[in-house]
Structure formats: C-alpha cells, structure tokens
Protein backbone atom coordinates (compact mmCIF):
# COMPACT_ATOMS: atom_id res chain seq x y z
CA UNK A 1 57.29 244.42 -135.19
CA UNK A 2 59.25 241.30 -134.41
CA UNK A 3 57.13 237.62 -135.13
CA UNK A 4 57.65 235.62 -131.99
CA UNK A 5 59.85 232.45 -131.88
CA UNK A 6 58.14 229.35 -132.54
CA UNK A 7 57.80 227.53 -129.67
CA UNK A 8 58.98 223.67 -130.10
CA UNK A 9 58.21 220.77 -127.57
CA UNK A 10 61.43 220.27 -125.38
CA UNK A 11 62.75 215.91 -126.34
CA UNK A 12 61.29 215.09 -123.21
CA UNK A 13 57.72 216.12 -124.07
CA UNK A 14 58.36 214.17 -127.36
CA UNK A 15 59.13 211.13 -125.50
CA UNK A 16 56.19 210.95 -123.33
CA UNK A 17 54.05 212.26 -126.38
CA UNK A 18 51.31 209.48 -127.29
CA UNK A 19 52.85 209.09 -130.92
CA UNK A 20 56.00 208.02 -129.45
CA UNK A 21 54.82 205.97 -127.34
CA UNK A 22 52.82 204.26 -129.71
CA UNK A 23 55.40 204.41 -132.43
CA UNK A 24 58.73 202.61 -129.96
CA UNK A 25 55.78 199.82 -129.20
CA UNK A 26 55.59 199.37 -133.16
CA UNK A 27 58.95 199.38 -133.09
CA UNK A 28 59.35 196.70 -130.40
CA UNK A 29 56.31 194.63 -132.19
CA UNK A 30 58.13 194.31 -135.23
CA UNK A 31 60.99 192.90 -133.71
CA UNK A 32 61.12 188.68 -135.12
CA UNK A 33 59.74 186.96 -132.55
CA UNK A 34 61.91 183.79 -130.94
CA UNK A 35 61.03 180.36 -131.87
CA UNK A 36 59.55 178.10 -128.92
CA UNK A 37 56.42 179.16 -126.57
CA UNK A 38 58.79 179.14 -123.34
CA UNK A 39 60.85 182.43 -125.14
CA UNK A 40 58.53 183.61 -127.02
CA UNK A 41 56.10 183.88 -123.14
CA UNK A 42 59.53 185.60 -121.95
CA UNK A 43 59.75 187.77 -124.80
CA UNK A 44 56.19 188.66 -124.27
CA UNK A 45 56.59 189.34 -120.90
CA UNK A 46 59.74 191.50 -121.61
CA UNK A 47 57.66 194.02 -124.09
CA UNK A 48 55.10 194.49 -121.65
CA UNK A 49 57.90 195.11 -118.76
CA UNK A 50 59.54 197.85 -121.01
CA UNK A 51 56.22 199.50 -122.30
CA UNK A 52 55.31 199.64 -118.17
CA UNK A 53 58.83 201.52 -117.48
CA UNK A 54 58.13 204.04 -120.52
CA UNK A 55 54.55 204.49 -119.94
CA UNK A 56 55.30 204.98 -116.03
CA UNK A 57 52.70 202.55 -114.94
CA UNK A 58 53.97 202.77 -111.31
CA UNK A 59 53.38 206.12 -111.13
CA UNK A 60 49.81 206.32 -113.02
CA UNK A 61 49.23 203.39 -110.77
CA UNK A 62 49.97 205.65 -107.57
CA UNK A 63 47.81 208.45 -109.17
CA UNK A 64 44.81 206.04 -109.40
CA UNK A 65 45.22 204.82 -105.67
CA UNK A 66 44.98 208.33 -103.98
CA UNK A 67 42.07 209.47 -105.73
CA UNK A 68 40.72 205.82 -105.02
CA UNK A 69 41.05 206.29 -101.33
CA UNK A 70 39.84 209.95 -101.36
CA UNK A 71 36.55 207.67 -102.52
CA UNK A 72 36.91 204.66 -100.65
CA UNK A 73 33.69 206.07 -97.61
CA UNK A 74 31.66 207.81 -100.27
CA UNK A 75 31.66 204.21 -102.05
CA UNK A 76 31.01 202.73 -99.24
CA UNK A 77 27.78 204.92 -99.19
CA UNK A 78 26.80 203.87 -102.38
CA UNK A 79 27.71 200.47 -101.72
CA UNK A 80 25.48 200.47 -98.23
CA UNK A 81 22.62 201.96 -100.13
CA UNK A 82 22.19 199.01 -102.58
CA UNK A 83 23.12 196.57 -99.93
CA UNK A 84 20.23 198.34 -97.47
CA UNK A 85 17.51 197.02 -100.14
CA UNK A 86 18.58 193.30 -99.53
CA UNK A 87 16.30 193.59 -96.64
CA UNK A 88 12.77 193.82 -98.58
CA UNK A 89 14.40 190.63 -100.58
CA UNK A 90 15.67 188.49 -97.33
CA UNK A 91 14.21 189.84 -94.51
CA UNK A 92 15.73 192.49 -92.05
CA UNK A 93 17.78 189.47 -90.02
CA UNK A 94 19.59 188.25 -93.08
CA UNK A 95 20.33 191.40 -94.19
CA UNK A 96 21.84 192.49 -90.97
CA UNK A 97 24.10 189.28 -91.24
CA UNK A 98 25.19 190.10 -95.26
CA UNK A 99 26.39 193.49 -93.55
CA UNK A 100 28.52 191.74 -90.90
CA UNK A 101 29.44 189.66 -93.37
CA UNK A 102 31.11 192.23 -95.31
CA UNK A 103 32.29 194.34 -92.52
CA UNK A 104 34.17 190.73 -91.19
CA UNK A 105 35.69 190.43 -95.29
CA UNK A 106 37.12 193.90 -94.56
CA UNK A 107 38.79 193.00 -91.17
CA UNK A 108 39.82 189.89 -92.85
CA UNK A 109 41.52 191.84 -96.05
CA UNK A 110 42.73 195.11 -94.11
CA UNK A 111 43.81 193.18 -90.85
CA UNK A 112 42.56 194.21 -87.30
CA UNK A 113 44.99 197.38 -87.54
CA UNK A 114 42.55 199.17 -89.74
CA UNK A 115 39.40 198.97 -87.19
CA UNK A 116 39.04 203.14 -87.21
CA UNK A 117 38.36 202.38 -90.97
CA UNK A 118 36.22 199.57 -90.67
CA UNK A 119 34.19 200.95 -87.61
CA UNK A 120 33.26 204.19 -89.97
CA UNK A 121 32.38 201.78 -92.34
CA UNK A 122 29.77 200.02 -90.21
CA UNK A 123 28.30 203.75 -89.34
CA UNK A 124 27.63 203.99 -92.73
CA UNK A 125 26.34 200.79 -93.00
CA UNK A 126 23.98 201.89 -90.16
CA UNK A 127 22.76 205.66 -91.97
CA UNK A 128 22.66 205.21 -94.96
CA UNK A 129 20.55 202.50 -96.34
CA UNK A 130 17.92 204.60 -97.78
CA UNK A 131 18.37 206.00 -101.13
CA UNK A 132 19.34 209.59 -102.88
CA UNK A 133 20.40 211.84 -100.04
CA UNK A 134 22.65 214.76 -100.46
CA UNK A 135 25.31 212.38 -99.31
CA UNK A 136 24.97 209.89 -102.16
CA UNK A 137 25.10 212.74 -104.80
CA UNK A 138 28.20 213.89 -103.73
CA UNK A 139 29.64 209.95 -103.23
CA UNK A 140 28.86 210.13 -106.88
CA UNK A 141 30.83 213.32 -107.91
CA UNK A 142 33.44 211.72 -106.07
CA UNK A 143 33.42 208.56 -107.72
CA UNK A 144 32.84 210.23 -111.30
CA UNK A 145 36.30 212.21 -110.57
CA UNK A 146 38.35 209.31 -109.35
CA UNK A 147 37.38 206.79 -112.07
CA UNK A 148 37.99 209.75 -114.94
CA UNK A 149 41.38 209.57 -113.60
CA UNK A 150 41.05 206.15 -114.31
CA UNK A 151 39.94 206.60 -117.76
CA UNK A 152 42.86 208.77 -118.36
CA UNK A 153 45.89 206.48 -116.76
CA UNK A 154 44.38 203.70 -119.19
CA UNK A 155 44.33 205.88 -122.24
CA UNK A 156 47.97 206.96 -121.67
CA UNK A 157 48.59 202.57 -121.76
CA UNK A 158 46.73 202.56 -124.92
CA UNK A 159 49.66 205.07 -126.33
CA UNK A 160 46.41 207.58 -127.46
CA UNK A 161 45.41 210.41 -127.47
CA UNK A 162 42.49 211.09 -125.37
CA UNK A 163 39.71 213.90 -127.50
CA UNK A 164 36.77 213.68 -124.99
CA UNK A 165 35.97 216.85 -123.53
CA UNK A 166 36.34 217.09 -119.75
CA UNK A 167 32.57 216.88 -118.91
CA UNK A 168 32.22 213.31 -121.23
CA UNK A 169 35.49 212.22 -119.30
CA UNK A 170 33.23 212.12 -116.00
CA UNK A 171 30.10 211.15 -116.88
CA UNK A 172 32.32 207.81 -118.01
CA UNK A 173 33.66 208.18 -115.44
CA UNK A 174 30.80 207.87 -113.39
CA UNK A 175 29.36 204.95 -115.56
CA UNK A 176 32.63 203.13 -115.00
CA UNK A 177 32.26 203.55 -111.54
CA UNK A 178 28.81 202.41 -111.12
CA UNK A 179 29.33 199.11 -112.62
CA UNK A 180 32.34 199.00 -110.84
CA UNK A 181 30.21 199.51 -107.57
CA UNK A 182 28.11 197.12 -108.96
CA UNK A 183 30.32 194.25 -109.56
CA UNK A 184 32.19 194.27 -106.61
CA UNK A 185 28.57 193.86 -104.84
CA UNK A 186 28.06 190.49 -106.87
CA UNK A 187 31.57 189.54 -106.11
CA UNK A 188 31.34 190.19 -102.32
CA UNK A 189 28.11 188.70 -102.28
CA UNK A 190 29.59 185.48 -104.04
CA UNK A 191 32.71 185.13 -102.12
CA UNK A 192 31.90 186.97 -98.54
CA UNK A 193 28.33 186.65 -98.59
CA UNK A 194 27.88 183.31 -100.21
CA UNK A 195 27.92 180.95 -97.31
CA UNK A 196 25.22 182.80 -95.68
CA UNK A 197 22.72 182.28 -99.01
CA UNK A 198 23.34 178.22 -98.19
CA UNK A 199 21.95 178.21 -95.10
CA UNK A 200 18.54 176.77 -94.88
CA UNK A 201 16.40 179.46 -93.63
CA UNK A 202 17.67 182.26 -96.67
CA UNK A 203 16.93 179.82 -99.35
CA UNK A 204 13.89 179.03 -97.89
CA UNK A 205 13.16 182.50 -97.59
CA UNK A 206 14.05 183.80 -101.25
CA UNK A 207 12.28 180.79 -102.48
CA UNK A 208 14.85 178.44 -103.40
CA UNK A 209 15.20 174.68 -103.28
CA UNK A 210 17.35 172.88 -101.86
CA UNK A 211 19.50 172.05 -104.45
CA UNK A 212 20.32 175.53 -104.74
CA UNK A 213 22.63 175.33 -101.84
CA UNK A 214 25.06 172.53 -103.29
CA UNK A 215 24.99 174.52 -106.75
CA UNK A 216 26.07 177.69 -105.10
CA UNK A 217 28.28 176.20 -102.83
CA UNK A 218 30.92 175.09 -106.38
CA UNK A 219 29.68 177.67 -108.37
CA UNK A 220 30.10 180.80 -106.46
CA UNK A 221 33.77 181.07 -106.93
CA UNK A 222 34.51 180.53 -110.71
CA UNK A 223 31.26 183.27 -111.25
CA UNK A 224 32.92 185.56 -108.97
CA UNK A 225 36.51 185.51 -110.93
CA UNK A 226 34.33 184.78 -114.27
CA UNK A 227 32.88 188.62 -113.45
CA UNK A 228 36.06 190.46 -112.69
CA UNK A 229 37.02 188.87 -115.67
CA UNK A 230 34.01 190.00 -117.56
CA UNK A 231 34.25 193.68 -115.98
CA UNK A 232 37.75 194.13 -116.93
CA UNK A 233 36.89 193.51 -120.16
CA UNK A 234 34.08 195.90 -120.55
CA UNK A 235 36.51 198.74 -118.27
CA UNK A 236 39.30 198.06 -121.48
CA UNK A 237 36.74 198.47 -124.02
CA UNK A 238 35.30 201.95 -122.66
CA UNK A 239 38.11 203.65 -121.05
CA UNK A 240 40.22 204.02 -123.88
CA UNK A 241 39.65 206.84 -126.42
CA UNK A 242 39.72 204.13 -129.68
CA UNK A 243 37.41 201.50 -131.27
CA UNK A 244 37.38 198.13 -131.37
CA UNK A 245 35.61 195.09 -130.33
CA UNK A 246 34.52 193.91 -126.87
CA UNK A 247 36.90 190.87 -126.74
CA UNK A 248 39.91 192.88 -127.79
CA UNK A 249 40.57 193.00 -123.67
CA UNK A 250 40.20 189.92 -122.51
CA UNK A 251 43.76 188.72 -122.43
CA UNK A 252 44.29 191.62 -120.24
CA UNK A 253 41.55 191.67 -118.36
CA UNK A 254 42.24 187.70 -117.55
CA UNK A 255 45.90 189.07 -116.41
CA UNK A 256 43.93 191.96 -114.37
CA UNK A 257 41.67 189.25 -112.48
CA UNK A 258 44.13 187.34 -111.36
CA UNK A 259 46.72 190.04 -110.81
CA UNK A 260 43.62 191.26 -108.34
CA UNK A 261 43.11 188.38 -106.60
CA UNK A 262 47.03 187.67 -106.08
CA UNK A 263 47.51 190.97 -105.32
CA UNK A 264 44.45 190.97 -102.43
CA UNK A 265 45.60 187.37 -100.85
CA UNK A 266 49.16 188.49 -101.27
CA UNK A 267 49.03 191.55 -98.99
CA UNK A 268 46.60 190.13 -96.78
CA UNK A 269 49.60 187.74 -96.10
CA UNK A 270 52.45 189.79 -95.66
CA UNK A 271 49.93 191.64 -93.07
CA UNK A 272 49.62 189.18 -91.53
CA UNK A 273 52.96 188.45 -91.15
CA UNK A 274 54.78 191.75 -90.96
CA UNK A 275 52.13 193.80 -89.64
CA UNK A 276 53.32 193.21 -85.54
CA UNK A 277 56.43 193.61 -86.43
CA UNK A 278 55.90 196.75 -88.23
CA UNK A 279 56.04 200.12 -86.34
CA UNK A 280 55.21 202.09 -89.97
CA UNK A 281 52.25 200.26 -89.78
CA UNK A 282 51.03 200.49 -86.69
CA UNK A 283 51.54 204.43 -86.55
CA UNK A 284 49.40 204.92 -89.77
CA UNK A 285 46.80 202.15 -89.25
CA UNK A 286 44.33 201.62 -91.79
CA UNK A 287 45.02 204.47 -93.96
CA UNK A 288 48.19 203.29 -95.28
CA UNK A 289 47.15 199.58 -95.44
CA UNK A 290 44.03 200.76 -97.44
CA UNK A 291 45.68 202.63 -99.97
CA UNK A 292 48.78 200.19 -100.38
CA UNK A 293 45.53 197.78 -101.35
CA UNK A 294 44.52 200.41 -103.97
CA UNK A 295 47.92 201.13 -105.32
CA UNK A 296 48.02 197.05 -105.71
CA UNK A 297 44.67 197.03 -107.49
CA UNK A 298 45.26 199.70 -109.53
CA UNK A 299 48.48 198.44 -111.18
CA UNK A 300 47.01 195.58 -111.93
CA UNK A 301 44.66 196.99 -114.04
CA UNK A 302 47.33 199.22 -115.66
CA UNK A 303 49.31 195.76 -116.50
CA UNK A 304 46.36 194.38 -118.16
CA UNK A 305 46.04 197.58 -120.19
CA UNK A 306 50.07 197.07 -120.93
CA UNK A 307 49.31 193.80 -122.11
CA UNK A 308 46.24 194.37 -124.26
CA UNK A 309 48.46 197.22 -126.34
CA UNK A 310 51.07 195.33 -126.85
CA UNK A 311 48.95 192.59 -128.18
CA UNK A 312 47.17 195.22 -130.26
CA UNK A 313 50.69 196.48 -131.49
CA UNK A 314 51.24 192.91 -132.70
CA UNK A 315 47.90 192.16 -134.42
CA UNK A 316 47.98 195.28 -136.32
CA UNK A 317 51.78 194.57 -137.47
CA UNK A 318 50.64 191.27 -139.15
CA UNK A 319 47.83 192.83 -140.78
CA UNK A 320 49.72 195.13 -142.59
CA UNK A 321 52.58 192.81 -143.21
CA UNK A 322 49.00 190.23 -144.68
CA UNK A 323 47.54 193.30 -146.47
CA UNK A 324 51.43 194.53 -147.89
CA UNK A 325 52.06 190.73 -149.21
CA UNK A 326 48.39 191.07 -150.83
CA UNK A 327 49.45 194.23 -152.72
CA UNK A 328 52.62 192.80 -153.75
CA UNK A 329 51.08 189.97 -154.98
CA UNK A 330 48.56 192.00 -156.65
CA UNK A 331 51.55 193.87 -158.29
CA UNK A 332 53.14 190.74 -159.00
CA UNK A 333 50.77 189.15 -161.12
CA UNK A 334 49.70 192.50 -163.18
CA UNK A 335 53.60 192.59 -164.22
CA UNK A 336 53.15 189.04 -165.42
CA UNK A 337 49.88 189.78 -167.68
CA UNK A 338 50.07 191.38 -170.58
CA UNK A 339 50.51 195.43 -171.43
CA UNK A 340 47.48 196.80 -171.38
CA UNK A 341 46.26 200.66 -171.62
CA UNK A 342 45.46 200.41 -168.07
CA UNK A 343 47.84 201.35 -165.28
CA UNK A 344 49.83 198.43 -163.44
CA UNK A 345 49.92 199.08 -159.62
CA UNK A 346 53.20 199.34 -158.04
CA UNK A 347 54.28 197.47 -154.33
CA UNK A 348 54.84 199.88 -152.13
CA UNK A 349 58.64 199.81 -151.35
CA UNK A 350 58.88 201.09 -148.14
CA UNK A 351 58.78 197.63 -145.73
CA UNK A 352 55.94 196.69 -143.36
CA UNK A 353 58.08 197.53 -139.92
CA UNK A 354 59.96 200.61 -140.92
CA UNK A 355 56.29 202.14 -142.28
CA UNK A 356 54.86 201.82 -138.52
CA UNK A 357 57.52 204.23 -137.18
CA UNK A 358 56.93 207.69 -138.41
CA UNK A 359 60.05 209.54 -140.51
CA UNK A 360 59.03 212.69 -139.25
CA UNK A 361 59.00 212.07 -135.37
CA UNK A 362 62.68 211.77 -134.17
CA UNK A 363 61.55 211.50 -130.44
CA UNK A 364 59.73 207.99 -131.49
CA UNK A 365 63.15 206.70 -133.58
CA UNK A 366 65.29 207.77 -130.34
CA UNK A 367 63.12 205.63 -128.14
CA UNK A 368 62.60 202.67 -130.35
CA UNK A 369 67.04 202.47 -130.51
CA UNK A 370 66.87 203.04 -126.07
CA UNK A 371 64.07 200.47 -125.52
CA UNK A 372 64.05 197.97 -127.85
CA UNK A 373 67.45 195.88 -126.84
CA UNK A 374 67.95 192.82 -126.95
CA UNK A 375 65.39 190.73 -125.71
C-alpha cells in the first residue's frame, strides 16, 4: 500500500497566507524611517498603499458592498422600527416630519435618479413602525450575514488569522450591525434631523429650553463626526480576531470618518454633475448609485483597518527593538561584574528586524524583497 503524497500549499496560497502577510508588513516596518514629518507622512502613506495592494482591499471592499446592498431595505426596516417610536417621544406630527426628513437626506445623497429606491423606502417607513415582526427577524439574519463578512474583510487587514467558529462570527456580526444601525440613527438625527429639533414647538414639546436650540444648532455636527469616530473605533476593536486596547483604532478610525464623509459629499458631487450626462446611470438608476455608495464606504473602513496594522506593525517593532536593548544591557553589565557560580545571560544575536520575519516561511521573505522597494 502506497502512503499518499503530501500535499503542499501552491506559492500563491503562501502569499495570501495571514503569516505572510503579517510577516512582509514586519518587514516593511523595520525599514529606517526618513528624517522630517513631510517624508516620513509620505512614507507612511506609501506602507499603507502597498499593504492595500497585497491585502486586496479593493476587492474585500467590493465583497463588503454587495452583501451591504443585499441589506440595504431590511436595514431600512430596522432602522424604521426605532425611528416609528420617536412618535410616543415627539408627538405623531414631528415624527412624520423626522421621516421626511430622512427620506429628503436620501434624495439628497442618492440624487433624484434613485426615486424607485427611495419610494420603497418610504413604504417601509409607512409598515413597519411597530416592533418584532417576522420581517424584522429576518432584516436581522440579513444584517448578521453581511456584517460577518465584515468581520472577516477586517481580519484579513489585521494580517490574522480568524479562530471563531462560524456561528460566533454572526452573532458579532449581528452586534456590529446593531450598533451600526444604531449610530447611523444618532448621526442622521444630528445632521438630517437636527434642524427640525430647533424649531420651537419640538423643544417645547420634549421639554427643552430655549437655549437648547442655539447649543444644538454648533454642536450637532462635531457630535455627529465625534460618533463615527467613536464607532469606528469600537468596529476595529471587535472585528478583529486579536487583543488589545480600545484606543489602539483610533488613528484609523479618525482616517475612516473622514474618508466617510469625503467619500459621501464626494459622490454626491460627481452625481450631481455627471449623472445627466450619464446614460450608465440612468439605465441602472438607484441600484448602481447605491452600491457605488457602499463600495465607497466600505473601503474606507478597510483603509482605516490598513492604517491601524501598519501602525501596530510599527509599535510592536520598537518594543522589541526597547525590550532587545534591555537584554543586551542586562548582558552587558553581568559580563562586567564579577565571575560568579551563577550563569551570565547571553544577548540574543539574532537582530530585532530580521527576528520579525520567520526563517522558515519563504513565501513571507519573497514578498518582503517584491514589496518593500524603495520608498
């Protein structure tokens, strides 16, 4: 009886393999840095370009945005239902006029070409403001799947290796997307919504003073990016399968926030512009504009991701270049004492930035030498 070949991964599964990944941004992290904050922001910026191309973030990004819009109307269901209770807190009037509200913010992001889309969205406005319906159970399966892709296209920017079983993965997934759900409410009814609160009757109605109106009115912006910023933050802390504190993603999540606000003003621009002119556009309508919006979205939270590792790749190069200069100095100053019974530890010899790449994976020294030119 004849033993079976062992089967070996073919160099192209050892490139994408999370090891190499996270070994070639090592690599590039232990590169000397320029001298000068104007190069060493370019050189920055260049790291993060080249992790993007190797990590595919374009593509992830596209992954992310089709599942997205597969979601976008069983959000929206979720989204009506906790909207539909701001009528026991404002009254039935005001609450009709936060729903045109946001129904006008979609026209005004997704242009007039995407009224099929918004017109289903004001249906659901319309049936479904009560709570759990069969519906709302399935908008959540749906939004549990799509942000578990999520989870995973953030992972794979984290270069590791994701060990949560499959059923964990969702029910993250659908935690994620809650608070996602969540957020966005506060933001839209900061931004979209916000003018409304300043009008005399709602304060007087809710119960506030007068003064409320002039706070809200400078406030209601910088809280609104402060929570994406905030959200981010909390997404890049629980979406990846490693440990680590809270604040760890906030550089990213700052580059995520405004990425997402560029990226919404941006396109809402260039519809603007292009959209008449446009036949692709005005075949497809709303579908294509509302998942070109996604596909925006979602690469900017892939770039923030990009950013926080290779920040992360940095930090942990310095501490073991601070802990290796410790142990050397430790080393040092036993060799300098005199002989005693006891044994005097040895430096290691093997330098800081050739001990981050692993000897034994070829696949990460081959991509190291490809991406890490010159800068």
């Amino acid at each position: 009886m004849t033993t079976p070949a062992p089967v070996h991964a073919t160099p192209e599964a050892e490139r994408r393999s999370a090891a190499a990944r996270a070994s070639a941004t090592a690599a590039e992290a232990a590169r000397p840095l320029p001298r000068g904050v104007v190069r060493g922001f370019f050189r920055l910026v260049a790291d993060v370009w080249r992790k993007s191309d190797r990590d595919r973030v374009l593509g992830l990004g596209a992954e992310n945005a089709f599942m997205a819009v597969l979601t976008v109307f069983p959000t929206l269901i979720v989204v009506a239902a906790v909207l539909g209770q701001l009528s026991t807190i404002i009254g039935a009037g005001n609450a009709r006029d936060v729903e045109n509200s946001v129904l006008d913010f979609l026209r005004e992001i997704l242009t007039s070409n995407a009224n099929p889309a918004i017109e289903t969205a004001q249906e659901l406005f319309r049936t479904s403001g009560d709570a759990l319906t069969l519906a709302l159970v399935l908008a959540f399966a749906s939004l549990a799947q799509a942000f578990a892709s999520i989870i995973n296209t953030v992972t794979v920017c984290y270069d590791v290796h994701d060990r949560r079983g499959w059923w964990w993965r969702r029910a993250l997934g659908l935690v994620v997307g809650t608070g996602s759900i969540l957020v966005a409410v506060v933001v839209v009814t900061l931004v979209v919504v916000g003018p409304l609160f300043a009008a005399d009757e709602v304060v007087g109605s809710v119960g506030l003073s007068e003064e409320y109106a002039f706070v809200w009115a400078y406030l209601r912006w910088p809280v609104a990016f402060l929570s994406l910023v905030l959200w981010a933050t909390t997404m890049f802390h629980l979406c990846p399968d490693r440990a680590g504190p809270w604040r760890q993603g906030l550089s990213g999540a700052l580059l995520t926030a405004i990425l997402w606000l560029g990226a919404s003003v941006g396109f809402n621009l260039y519809l603007e512009v292009a959209l008449d002119a446009s036949p692709v556009f005005s075949a497809l309508g709303g579908g294509l504009i509302v998942m070109t919006w996604m596909y925006l979205l979602c690469v900017g939270l892939l770039g923030g991701a990009e950013l926080n590792a290779v920040l992360l790749a940095r930090r942990e190069l310095r501490r073991a270049e601070q802990e290796y200069d410790e142990e050397a100095a430790v080393a040092t100053a036993s060799s300098d004492a005199p002989s005693s019974d006891s044994p005097v530890p040895v430096a290691p010899a093997t330098p800081v930035a050739a001990s981050l790449v692993s000897p034994a994976d070829p696949a990460a020294a081959r991509l190291a030498a490809v991406d890490s030119g010159p800068a």
